[in-house]
PDB file of N, CA and C in Angstrom:
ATOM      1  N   UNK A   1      -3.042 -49.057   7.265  1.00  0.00           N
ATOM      2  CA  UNK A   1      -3.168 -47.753   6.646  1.00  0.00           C
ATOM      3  C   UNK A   1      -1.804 -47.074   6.691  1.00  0.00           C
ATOM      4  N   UNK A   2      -1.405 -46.026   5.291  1.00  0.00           N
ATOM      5  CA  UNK A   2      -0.145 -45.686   5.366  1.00  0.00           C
ATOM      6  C   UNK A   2      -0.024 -44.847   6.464  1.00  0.00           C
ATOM      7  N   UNK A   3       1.222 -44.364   6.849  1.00  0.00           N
ATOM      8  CA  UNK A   3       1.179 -42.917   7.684  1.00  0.00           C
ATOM      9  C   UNK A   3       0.635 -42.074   7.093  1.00  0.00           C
ATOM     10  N   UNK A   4       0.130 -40.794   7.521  1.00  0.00           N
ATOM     11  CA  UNK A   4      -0.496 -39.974   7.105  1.00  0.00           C
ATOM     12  C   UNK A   4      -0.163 -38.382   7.803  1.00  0.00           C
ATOM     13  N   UNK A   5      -0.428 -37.326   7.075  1.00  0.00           N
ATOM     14  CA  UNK A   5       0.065 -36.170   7.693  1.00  0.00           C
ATOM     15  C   UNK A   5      -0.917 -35.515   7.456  1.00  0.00           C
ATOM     16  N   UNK A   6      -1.258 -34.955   8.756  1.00  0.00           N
ATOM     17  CA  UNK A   6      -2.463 -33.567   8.633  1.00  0.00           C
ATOM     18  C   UNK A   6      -1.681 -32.385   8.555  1.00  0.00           C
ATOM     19  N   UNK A   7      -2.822 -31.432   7.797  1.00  0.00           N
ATOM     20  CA  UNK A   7      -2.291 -30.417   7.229  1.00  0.00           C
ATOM     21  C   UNK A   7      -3.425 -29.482   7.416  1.00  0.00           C
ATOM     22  N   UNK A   8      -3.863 -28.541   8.146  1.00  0.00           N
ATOM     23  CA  UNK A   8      -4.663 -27.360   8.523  1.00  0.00           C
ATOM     24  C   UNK A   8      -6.317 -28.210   7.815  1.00  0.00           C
ATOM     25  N   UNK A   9      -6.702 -29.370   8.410  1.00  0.00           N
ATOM     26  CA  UNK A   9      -7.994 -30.030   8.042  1.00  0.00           C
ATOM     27  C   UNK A   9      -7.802 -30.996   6.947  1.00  0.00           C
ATOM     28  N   UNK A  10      -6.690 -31.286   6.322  1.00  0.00           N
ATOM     29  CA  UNK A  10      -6.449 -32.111   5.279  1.00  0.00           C
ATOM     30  C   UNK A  10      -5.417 -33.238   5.474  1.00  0.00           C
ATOM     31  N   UNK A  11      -5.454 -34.689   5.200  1.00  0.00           N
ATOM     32  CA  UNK A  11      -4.703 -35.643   5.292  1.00  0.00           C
ATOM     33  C   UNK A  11      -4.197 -36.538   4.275  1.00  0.00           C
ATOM     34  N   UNK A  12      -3.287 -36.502   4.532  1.00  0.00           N
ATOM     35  CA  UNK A  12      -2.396 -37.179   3.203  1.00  0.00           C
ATOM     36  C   UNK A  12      -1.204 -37.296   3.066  1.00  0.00           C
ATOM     37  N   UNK A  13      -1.204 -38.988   2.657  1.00  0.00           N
ATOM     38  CA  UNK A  13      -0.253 -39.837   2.814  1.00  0.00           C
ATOM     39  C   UNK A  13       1.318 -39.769   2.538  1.00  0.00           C
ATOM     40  N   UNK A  14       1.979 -40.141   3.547  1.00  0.00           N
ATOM     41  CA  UNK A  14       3.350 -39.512   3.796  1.00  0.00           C
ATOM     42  C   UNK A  14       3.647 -39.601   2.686  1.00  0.00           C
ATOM     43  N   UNK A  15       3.725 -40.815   1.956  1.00  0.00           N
ATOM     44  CA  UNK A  15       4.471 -40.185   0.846  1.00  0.00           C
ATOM     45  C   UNK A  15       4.218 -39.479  -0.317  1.00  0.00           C
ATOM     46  N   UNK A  16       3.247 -38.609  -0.436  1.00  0.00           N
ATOM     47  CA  UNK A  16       3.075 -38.295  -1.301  1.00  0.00           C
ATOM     48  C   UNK A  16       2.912 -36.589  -0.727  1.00  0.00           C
ATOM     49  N   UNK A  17       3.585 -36.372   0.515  1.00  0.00           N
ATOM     50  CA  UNK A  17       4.203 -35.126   1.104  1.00  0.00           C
ATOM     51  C   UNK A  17       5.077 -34.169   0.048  1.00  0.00           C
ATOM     52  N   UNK A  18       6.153 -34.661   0.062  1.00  0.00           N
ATOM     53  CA  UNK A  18       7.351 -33.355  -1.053  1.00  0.00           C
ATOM     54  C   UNK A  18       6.640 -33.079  -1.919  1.00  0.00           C
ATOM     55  N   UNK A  19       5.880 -34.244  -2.777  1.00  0.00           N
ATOM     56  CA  UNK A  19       5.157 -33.597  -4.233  1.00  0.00           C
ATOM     57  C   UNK A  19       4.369 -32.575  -3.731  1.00  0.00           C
ATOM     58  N   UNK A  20       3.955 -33.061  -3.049  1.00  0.00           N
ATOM     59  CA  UNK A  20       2.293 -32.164  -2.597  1.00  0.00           C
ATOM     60  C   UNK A  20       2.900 -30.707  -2.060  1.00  0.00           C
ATOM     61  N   UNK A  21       3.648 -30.738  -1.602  1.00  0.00           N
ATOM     62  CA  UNK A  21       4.491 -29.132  -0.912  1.00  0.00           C
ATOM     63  C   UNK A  21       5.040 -28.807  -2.625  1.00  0.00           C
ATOM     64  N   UNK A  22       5.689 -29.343  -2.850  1.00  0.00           N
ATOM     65  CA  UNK A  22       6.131 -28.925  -4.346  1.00  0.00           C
ATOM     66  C   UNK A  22       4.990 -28.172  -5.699  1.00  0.00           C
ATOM     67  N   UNK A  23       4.173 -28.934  -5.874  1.00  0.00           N
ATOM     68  CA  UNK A  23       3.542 -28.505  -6.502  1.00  0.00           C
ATOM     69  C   UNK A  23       2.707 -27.224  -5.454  1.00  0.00           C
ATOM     70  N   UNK A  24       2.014 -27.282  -4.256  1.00  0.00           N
ATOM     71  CA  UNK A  24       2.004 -26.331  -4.064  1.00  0.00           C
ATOM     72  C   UNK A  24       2.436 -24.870  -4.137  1.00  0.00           C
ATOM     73  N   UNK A  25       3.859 -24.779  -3.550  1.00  0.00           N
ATOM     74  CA  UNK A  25       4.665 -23.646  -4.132  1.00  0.00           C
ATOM     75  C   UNK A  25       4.850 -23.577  -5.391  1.00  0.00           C
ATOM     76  N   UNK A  26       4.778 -24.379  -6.048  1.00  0.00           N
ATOM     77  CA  UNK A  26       5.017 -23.979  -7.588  1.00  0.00           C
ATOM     78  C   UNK A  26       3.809 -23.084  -8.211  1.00  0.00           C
ATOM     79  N   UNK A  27       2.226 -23.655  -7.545  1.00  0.00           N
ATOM     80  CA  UNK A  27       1.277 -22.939  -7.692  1.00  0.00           C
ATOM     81  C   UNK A  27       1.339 -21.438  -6.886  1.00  0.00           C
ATOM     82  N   UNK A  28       1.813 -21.338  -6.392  1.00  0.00           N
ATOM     83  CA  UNK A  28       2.001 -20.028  -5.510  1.00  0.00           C
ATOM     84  C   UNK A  28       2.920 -19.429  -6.306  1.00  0.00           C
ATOM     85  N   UNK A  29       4.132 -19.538  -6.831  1.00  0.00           N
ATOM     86  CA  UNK A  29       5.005 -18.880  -7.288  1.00  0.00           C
ATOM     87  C   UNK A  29       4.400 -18.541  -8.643  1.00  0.00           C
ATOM     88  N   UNK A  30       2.852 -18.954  -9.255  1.00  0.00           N
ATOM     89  CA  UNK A  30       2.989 -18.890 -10.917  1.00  0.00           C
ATOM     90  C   UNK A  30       1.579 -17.730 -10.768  1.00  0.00           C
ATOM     91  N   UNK A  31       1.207 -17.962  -9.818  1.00  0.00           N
ATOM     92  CA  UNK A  31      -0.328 -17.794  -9.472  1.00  0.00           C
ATOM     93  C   UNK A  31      -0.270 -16.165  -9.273  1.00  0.00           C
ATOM     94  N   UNK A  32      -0.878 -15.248  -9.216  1.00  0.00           N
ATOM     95  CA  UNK A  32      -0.958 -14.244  -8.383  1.00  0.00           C
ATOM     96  C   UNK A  32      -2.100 -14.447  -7.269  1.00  0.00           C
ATOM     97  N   UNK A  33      -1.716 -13.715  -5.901  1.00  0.00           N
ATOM     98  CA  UNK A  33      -2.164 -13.925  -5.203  1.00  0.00           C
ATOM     99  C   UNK A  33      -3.775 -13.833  -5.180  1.00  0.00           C
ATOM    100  N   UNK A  34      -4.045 -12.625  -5.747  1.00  0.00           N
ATOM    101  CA  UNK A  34      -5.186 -11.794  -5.668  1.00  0.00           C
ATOM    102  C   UNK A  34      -6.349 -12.885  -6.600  1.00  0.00           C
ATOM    103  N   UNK A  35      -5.872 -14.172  -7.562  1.00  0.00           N
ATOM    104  CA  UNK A  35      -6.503 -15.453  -8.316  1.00  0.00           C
ATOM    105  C   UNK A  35      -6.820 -16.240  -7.532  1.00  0.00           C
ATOM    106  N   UNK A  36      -5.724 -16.422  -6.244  1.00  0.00           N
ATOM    107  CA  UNK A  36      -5.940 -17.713  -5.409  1.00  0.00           C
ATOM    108  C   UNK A  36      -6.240 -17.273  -4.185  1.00  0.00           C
ATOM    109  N   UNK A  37      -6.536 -16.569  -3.653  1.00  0.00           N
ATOM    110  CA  UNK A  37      -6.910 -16.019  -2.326  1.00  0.00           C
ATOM    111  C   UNK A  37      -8.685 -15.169  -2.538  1.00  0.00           C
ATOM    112  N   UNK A  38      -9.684 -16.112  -1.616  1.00  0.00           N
ATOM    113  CA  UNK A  38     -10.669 -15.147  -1.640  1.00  0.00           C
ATOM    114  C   UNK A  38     -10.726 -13.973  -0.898  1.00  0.00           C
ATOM    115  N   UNK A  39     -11.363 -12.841  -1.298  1.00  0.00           N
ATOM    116  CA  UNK A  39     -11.162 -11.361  -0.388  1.00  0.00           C
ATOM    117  C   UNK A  39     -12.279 -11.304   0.088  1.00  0.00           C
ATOM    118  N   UNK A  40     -12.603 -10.632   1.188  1.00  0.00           N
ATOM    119  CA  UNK A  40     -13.683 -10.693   2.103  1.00  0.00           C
ATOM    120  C   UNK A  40     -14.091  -8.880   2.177  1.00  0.00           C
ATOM    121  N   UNK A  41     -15.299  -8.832   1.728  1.00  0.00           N
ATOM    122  CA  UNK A  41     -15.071  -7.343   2.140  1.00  0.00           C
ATOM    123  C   UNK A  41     -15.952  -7.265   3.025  1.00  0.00           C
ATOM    124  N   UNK A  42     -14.780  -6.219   4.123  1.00  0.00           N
ATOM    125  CA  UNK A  42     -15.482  -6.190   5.390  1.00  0.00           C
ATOM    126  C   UNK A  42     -16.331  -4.722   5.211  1.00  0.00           C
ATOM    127  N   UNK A  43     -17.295  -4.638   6.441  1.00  0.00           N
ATOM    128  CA  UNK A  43     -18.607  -3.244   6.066  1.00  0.00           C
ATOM    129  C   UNK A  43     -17.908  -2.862   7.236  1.00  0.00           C
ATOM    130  N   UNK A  44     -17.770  -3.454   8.479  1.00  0.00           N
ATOM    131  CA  UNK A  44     -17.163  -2.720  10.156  1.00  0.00           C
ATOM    132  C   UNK A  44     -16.826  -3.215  10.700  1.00  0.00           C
ATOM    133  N   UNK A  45     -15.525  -2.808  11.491  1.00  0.00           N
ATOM    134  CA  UNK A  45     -14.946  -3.131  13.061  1.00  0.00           C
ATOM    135  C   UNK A  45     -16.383  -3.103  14.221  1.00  0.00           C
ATOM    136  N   UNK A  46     -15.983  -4.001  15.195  1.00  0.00           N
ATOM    137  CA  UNK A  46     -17.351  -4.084  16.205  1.00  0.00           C
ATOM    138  C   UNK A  46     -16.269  -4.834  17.413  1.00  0.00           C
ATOM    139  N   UNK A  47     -16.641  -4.501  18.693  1.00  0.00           N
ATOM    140  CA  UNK A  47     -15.797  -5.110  19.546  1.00  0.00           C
ATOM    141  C   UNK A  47     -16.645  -6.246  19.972  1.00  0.00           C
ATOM    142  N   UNK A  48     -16.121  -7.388  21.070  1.00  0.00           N
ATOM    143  CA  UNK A  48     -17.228  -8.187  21.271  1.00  0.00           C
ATOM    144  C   UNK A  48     -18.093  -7.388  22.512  1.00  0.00           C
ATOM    145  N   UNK A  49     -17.821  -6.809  22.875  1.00  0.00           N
ATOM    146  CA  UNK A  49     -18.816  -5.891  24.500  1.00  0.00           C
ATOM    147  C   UNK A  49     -19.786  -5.384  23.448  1.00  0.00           C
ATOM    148  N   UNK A  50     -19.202  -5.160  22.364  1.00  0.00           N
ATOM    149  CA  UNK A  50     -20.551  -4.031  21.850  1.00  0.00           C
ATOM    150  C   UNK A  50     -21.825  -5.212  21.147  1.00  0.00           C
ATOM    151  N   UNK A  51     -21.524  -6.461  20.971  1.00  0.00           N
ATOM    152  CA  UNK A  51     -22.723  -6.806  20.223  1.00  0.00           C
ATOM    153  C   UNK A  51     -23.855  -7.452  21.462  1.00  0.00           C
ATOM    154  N   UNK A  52     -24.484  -7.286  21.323  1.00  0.00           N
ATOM    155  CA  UNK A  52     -26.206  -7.366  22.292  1.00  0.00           C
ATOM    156  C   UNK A  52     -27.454  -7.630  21.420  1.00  0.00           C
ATOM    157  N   UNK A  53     -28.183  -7.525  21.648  1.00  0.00           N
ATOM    158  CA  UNK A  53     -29.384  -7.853  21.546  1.00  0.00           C
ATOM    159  C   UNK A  53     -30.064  -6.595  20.821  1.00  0.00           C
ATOM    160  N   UNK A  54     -29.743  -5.437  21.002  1.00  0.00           N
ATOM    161  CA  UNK A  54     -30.002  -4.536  19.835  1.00  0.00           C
ATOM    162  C   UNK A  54     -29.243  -4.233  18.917  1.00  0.00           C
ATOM    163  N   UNK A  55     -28.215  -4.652  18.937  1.00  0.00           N
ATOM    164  CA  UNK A  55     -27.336  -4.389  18.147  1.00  0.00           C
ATOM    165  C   UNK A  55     -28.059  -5.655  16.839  1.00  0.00           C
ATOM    166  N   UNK A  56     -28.108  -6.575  17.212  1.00  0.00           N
ATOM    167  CA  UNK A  56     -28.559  -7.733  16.832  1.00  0.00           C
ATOM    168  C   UNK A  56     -29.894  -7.644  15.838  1.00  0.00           C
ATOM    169  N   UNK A  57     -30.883  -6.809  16.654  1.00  0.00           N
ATOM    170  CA  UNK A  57     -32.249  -6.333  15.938  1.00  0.00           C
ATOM    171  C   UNK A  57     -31.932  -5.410  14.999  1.00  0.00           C
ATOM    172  N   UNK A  58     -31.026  -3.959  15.018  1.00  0.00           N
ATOM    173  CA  UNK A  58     -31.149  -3.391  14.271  1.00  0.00           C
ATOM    174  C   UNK A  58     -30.655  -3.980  12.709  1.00  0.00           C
ATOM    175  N   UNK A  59     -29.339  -5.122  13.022  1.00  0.00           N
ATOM    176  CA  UNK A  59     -28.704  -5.561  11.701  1.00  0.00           C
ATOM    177  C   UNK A  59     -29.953  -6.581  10.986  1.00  0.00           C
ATOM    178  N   UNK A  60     -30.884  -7.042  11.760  1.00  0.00           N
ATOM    179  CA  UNK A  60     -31.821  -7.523  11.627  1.00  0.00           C
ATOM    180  C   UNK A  60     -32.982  -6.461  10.603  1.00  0.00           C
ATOM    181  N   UNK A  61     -33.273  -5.705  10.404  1.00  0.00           N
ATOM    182  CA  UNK A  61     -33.569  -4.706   9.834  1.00  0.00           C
ATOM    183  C   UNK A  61     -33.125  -4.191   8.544  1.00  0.00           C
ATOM    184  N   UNK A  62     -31.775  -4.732   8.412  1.00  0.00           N
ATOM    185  CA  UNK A  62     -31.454  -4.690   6.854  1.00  0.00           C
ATOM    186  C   UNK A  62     -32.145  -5.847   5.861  1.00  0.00           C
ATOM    187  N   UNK A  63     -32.544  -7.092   6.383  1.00  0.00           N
ATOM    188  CA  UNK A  63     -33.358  -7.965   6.034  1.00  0.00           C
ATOM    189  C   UNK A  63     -34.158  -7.235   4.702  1.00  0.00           C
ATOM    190  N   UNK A  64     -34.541  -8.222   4.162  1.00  0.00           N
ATOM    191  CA  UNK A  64     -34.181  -9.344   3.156  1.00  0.00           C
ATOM    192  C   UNK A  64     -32.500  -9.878   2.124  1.00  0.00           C
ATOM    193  N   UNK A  65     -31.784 -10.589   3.059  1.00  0.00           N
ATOM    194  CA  UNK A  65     -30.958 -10.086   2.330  1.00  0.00           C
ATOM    195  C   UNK A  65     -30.362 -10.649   1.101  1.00  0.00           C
ATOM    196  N   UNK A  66     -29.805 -10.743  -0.116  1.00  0.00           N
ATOM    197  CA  UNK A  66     -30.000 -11.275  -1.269  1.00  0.00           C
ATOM    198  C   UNK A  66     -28.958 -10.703  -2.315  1.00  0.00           C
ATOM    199  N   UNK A  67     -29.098 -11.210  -3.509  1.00  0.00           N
ATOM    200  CA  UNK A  67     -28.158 -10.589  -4.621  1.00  0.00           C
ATOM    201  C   UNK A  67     -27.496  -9.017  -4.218  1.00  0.00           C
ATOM    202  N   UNK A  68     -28.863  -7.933  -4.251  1.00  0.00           N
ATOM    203  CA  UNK A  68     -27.953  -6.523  -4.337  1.00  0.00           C
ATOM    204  C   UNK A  68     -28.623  -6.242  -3.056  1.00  0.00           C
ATOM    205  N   UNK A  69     -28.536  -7.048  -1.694  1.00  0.00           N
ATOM    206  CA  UNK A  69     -28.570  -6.903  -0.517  1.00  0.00           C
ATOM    207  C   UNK A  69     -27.730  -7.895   0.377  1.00  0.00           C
ATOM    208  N   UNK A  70     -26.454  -7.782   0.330  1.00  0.00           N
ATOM    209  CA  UNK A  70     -25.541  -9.027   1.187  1.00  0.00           C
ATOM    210  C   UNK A  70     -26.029  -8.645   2.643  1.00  0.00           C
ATOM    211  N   UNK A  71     -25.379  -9.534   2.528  1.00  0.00           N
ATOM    212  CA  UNK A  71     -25.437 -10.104   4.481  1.00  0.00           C
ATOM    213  C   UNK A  71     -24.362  -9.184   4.867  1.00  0.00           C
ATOM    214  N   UNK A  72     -24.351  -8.063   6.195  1.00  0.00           N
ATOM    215  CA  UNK A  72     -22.999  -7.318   6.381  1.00  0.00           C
ATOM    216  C   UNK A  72     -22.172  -8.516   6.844  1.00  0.00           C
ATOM    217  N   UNK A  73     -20.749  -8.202   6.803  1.00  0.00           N
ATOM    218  CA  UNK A  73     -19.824  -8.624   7.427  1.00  0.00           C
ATOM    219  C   UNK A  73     -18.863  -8.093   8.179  1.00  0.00           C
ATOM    220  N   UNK A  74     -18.615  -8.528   9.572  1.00  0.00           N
ATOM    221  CA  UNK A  74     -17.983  -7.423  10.495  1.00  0.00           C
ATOM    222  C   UNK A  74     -16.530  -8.405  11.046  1.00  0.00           C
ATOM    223  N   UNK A  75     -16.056  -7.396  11.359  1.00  0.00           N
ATOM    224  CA  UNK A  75     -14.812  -8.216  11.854  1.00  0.00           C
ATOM    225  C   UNK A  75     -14.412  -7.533  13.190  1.00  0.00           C
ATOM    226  N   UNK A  76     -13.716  -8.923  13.934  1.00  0.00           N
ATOM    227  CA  UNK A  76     -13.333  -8.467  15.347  1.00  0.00           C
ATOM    228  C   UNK A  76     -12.059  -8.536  15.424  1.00  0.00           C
ATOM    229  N   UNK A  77     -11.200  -7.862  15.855  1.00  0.00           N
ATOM    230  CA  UNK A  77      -9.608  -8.007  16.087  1.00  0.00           C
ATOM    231  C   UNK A  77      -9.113  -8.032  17.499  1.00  0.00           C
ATOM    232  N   UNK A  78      -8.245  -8.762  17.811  1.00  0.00           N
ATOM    233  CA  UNK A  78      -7.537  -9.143  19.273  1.00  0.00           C
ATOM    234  C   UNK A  78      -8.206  -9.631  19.907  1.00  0.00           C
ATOM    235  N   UNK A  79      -8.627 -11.407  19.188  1.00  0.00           N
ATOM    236  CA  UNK A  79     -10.225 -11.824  20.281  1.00  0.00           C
ATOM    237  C   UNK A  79      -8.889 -12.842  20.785  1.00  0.00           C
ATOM    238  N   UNK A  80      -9.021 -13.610  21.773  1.00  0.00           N
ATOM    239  CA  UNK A  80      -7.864 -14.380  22.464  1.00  0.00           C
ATOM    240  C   UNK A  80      -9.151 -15.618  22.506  1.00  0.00           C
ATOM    241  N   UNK A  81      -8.751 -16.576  21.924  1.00  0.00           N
ATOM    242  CA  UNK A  81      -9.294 -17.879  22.371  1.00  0.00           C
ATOM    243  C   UNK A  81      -9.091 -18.761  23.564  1.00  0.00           C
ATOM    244  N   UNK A  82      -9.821 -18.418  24.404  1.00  0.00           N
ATOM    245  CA  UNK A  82      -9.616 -19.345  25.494  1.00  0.00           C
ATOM    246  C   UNK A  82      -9.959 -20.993  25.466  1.00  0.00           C
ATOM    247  N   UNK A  83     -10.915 -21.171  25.098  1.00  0.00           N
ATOM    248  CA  UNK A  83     -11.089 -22.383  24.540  1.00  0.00           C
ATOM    249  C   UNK A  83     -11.895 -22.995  23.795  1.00  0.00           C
ATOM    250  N   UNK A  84     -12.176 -24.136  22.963  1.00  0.00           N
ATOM    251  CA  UNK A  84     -12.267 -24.571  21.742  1.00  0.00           C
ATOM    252  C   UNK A  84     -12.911 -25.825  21.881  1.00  0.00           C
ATOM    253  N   UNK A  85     -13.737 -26.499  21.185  1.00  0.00           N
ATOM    254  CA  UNK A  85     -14.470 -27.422  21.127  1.00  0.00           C
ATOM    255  C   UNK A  85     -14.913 -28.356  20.129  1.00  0.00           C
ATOM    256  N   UNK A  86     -15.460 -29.474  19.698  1.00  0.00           N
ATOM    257  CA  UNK A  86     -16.000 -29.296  18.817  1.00  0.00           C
ATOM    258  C   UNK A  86     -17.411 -29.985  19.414  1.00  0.00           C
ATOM    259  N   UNK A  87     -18.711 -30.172  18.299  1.00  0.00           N
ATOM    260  CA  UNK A  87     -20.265 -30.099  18.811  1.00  0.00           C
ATOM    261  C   UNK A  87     -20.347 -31.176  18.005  1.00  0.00           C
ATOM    262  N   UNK A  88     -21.586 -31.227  17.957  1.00  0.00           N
ATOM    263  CA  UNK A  88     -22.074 -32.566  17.162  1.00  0.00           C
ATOM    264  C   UNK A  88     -21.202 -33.232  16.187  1.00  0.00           C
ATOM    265  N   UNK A  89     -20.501 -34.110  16.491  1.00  0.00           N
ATOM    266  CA  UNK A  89     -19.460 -34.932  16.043  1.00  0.00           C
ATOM    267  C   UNK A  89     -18.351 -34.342  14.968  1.00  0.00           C
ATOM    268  N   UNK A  90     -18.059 -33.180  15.346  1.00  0.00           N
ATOM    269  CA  UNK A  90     -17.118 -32.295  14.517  1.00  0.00           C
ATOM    270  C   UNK A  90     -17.412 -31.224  13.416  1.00  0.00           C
ATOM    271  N   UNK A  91     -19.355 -31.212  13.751  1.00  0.00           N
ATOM    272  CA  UNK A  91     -19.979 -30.159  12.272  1.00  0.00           C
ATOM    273  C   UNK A  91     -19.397 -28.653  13.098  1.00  0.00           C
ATOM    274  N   UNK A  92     -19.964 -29.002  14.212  1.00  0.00           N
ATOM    275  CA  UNK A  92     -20.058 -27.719  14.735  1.00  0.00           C
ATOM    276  C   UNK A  92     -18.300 -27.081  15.167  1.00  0.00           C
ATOM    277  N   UNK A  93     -18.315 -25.784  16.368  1.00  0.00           N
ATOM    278  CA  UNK A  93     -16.985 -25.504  16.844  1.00  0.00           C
ATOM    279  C   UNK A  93     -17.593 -24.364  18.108  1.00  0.00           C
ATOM    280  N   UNK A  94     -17.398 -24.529  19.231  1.00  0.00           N
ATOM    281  CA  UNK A  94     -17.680 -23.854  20.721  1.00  0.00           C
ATOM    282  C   UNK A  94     -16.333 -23.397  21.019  1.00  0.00           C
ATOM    283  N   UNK A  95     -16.439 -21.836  21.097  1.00  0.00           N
ATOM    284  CA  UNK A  95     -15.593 -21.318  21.506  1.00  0.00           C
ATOM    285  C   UNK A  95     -15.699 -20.248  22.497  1.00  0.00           C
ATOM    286  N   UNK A  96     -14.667 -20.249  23.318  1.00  0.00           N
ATOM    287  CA  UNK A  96     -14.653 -18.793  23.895  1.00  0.00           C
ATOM    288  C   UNK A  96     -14.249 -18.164  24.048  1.00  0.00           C
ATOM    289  N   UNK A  97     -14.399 -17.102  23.376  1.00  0.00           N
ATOM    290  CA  UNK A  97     -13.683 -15.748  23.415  1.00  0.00           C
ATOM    291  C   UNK A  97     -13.387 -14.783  24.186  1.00  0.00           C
ATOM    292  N   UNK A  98     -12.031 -14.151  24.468  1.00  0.00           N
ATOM    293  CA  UNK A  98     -12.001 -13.152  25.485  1.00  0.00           C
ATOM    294  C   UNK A  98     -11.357 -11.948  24.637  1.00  0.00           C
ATOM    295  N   UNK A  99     -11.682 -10.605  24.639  1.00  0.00           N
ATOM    296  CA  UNK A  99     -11.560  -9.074  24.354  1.00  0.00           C
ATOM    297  C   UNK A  99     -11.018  -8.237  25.746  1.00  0.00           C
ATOM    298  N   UNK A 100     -10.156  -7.878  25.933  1.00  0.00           N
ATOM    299  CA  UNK A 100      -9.968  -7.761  27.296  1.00  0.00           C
ATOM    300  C   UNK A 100     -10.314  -8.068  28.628  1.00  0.00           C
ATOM    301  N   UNK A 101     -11.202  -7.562  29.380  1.00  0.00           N
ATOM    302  CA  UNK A 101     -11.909  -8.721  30.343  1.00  0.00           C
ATOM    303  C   UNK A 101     -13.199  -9.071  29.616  1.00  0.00           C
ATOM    304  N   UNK A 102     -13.471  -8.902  28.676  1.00  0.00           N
ATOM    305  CA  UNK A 102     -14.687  -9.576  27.851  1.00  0.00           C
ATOM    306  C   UNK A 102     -14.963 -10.912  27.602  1.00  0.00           C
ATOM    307  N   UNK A 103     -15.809 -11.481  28.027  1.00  0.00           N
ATOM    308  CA  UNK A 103     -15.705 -12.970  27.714  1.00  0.00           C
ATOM    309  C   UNK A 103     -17.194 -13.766  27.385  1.00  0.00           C
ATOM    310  N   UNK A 104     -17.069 -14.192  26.012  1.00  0.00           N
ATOM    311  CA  UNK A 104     -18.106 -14.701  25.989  1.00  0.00           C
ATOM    312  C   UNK A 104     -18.266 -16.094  24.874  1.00  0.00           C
ATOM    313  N   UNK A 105     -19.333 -16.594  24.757  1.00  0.00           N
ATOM    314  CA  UNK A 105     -19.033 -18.265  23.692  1.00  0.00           C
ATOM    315  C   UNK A 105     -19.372 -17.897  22.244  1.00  0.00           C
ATOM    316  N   UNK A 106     -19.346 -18.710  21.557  1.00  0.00           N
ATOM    317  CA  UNK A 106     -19.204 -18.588  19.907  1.00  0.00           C
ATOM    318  C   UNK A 106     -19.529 -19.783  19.169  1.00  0.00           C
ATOM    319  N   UNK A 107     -20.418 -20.009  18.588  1.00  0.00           N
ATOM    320  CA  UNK A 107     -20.461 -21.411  17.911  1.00  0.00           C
ATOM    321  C   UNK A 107     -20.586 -21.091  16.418  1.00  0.00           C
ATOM    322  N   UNK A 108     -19.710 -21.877  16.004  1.00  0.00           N
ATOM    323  CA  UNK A 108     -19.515 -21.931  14.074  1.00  0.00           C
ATOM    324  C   UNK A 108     -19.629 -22.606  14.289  1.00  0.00           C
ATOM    325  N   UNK A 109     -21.475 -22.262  13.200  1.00  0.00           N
ATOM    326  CA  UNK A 109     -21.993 -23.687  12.343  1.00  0.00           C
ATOM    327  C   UNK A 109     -21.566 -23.455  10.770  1.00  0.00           C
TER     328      UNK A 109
END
């Protein structure tokens, strides 16, 4: 098998590296960003101390959620990864997170 270079989950073969960076930036330089980048719109900041078990029920309560009812999306800032995993043969990802002395696990499925 040729050499190969990983690239943030993607692999592919050394030589066909420069093109592949090349045409990349070339797509970046022609592209506007706002075409090639998906935007996420966030609904709230939430720290990790604050989410619990009611916190949990009440977002539970916006239920059913659907076309002109999304799913909220919240975002956390300054989480420090302590450590990282992966679960059933690489679907999954176990993590743990720390928020100042906050510390707790995380699994992306």
């Amino acid at each position: 098998m040729a050499d190969m270079k990983w690239l943030s989950g993607l692999s592919l073969d050394i030589n066909m590296f420069d093109k592949f960076k090349e045409s990349l930036e070339k797509t970046a330089k022609e592209q506007n960003v706002k075409d090639i980048v998906s935007v996420i719109k966030i609904d709230g900041q939430i720290a990790l101390k604050d989410i619990n078990m009611q916190l949990i029920e009440e977002i539970k309560e916006l239920e059913p959620y659907g076309e002109k009812n999304k799913e909220p999306v919240f975002i956390l800032k300054n989480l420090k990864i302590n450590s990282i995993r992966t679960l059933s043969e690489g679907k999954h990802l176990k993590l743990t997170l720390k928020e100042g002395s906050f510390i707790t696990d995380a699994i992306r499925i």
